[in-house]
N, C-alpha and C. Protein backbone atom coordinates (compact mmCIF):
# COMPACT_ATOMS: atom_id res chain seq x y z
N UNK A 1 -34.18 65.01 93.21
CA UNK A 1 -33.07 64.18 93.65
C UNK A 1 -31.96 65.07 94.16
N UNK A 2 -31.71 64.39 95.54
CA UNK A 2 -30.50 65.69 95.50
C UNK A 2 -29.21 64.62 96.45
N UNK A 3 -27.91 64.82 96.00
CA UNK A 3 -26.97 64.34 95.95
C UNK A 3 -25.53 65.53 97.24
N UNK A 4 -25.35 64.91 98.40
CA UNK A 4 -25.15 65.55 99.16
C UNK A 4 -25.16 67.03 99.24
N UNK A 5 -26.50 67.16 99.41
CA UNK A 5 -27.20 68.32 99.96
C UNK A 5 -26.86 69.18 98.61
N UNK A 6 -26.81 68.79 97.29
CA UNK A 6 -27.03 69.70 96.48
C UNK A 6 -28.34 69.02 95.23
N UNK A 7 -28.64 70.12 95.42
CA UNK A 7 -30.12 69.62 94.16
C UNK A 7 -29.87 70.48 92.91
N UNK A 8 -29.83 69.28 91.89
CA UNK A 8 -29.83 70.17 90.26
C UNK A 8 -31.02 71.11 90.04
N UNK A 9 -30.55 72.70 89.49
CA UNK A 9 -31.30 73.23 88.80
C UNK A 9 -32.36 73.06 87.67
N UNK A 10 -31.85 71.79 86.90
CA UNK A 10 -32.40 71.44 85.81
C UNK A 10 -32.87 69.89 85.81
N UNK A 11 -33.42 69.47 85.10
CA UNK A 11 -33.76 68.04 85.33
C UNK A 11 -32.05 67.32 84.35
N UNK A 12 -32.32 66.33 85.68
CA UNK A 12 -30.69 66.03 85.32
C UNK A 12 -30.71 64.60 83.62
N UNK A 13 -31.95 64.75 83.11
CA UNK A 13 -32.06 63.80 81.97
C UNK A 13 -31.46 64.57 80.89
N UNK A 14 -32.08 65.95 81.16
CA UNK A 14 -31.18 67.03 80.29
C UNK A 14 -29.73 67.25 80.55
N UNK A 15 -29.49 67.21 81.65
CA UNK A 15 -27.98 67.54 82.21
C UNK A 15 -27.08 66.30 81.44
N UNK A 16 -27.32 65.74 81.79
CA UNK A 16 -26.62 64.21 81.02
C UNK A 16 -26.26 64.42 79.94
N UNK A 17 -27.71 64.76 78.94
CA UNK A 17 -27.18 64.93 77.97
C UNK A 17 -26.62 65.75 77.00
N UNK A 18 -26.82 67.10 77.64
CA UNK A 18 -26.24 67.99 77.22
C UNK A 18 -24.59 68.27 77.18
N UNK A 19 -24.17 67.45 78.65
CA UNK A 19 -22.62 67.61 79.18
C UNK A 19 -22.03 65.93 77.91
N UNK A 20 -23.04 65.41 77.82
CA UNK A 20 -22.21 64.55 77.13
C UNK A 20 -22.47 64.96 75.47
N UNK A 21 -23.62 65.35 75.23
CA UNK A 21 -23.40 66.12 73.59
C UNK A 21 -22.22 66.66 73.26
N UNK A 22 -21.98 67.71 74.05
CA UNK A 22 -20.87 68.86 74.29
C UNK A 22 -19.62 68.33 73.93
N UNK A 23 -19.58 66.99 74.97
CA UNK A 23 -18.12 66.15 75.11
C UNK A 23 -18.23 65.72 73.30
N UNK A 24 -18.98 64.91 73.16
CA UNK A 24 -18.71 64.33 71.55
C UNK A 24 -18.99 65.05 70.55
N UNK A 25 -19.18 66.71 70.94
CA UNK A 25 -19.22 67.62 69.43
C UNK A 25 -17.59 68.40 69.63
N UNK A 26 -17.12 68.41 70.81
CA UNK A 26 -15.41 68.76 70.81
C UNK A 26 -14.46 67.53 70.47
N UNK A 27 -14.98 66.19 70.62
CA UNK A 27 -14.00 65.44 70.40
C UNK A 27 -14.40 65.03 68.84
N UNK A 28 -15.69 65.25 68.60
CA UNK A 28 -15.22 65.14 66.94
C UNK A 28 -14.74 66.27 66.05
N UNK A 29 -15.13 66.90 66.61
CA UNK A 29 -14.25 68.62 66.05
C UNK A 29 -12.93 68.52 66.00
N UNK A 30 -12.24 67.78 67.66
CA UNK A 30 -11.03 67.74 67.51
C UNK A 30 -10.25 66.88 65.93
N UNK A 31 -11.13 65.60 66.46
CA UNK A 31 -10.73 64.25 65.57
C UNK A 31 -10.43 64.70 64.12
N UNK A 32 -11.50 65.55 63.30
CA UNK A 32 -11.81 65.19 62.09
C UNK A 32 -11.06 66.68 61.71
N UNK A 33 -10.39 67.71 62.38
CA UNK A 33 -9.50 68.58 61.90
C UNK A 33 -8.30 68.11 61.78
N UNK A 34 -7.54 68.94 60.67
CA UNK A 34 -6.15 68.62 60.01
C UNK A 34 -5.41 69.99 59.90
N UNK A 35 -4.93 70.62 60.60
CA UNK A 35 -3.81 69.73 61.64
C UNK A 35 -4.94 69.86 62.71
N UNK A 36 -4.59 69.32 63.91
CA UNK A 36 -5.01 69.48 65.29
C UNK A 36 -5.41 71.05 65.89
N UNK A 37 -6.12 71.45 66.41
CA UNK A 37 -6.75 73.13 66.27
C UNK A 37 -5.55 73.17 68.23
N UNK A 38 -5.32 71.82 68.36
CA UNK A 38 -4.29 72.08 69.77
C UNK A 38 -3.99 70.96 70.03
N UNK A 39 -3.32 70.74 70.98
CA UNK A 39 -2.79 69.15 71.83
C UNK A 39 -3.91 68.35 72.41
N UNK A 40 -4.22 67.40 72.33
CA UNK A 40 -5.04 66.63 72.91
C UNK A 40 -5.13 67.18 74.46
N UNK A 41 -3.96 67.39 75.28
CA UNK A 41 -4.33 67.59 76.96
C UNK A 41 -4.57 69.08 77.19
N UNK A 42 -4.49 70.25 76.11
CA UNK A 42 -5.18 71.27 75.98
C UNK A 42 -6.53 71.06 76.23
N UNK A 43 -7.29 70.42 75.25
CA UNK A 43 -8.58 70.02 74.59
C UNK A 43 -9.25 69.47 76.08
N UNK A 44 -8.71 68.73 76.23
CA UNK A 44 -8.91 67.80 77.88
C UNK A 44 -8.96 69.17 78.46
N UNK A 45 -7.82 70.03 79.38
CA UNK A 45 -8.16 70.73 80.15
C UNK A 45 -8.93 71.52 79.79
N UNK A 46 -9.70 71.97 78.47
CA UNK A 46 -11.24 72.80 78.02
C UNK A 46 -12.38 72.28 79.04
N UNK A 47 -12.43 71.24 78.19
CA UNK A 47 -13.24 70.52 78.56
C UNK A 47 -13.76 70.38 80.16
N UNK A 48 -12.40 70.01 80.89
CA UNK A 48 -13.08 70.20 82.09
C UNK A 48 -12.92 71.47 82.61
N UNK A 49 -12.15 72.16 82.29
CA UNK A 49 -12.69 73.82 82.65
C UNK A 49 -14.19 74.18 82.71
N UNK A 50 -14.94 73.72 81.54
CA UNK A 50 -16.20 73.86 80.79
C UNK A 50 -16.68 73.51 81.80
N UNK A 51 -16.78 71.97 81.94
CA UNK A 51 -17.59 71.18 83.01
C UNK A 51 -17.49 71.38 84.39
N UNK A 52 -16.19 72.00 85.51
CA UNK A 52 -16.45 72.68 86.53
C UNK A 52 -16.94 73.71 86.27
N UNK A 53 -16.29 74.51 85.78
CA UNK A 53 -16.82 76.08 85.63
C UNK A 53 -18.28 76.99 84.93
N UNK A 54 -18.47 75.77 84.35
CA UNK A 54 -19.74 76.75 83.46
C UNK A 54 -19.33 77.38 82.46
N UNK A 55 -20.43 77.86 81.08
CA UNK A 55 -20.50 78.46 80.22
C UNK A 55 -20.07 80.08 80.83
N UNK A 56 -21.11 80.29 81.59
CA UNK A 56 -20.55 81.81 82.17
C UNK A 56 -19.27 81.92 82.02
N UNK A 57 -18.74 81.30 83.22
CA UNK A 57 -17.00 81.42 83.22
C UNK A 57 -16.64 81.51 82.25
N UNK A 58 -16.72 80.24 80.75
CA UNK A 58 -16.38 79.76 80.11
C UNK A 58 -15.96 81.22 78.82
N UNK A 59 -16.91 82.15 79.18
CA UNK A 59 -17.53 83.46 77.84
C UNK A 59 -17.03 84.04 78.72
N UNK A 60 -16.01 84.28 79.59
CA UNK A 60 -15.27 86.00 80.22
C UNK A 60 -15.79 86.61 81.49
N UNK A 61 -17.45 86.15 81.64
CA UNK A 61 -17.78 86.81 83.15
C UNK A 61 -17.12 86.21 83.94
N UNK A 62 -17.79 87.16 85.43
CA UNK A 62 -17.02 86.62 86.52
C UNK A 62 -17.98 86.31 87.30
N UNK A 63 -18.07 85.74 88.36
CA UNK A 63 -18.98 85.77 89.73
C UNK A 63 -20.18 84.83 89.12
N UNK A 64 -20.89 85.07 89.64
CA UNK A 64 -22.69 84.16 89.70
C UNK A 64 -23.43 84.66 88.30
N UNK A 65 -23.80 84.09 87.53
CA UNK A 65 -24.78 84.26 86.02
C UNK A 65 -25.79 85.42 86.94
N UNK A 66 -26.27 86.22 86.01
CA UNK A 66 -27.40 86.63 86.83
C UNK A 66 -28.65 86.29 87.27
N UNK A 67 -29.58 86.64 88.19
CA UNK A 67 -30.60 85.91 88.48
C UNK A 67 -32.00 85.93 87.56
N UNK A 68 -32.30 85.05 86.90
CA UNK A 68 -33.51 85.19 86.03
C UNK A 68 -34.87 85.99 86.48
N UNK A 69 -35.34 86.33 85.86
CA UNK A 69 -36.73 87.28 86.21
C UNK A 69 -37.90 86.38 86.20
């Protein structure tokens, strides 16, 4: 399936659910800490940092993950 001229790397049944796991293991992390570990629109801008940018980005590299063997 590919969605103006870009095709997922991965099968997107996984993609789904992985980006939405992610989402409801930070928002219950957030929820169920006392005090708050940050501001709710912190937490928000993670989040979508995460979700444009990638894990790569996310851990300090820079540029393109490297290419698998």
């Amino acid at each position: 399936m590919a969605y103006e001229d870009v095709t997922p790397r991965i099968s997107v049944d996984v993609l789904a659910r992985a980006w939405v796991g992610e989402q409801l293991a930070v928002l219950s992390w957030w929820l169920e800490s006392k005090p708050r570990p940050m501001e709710a629109e912190e937490a928000t801008r993670m989040l979508l940092d995460l979700s444009l940018r990638g894990r790569y980005w996310a851990n300090g590299f820079e540029g393109e993950p490297p290419a698998q063997q």
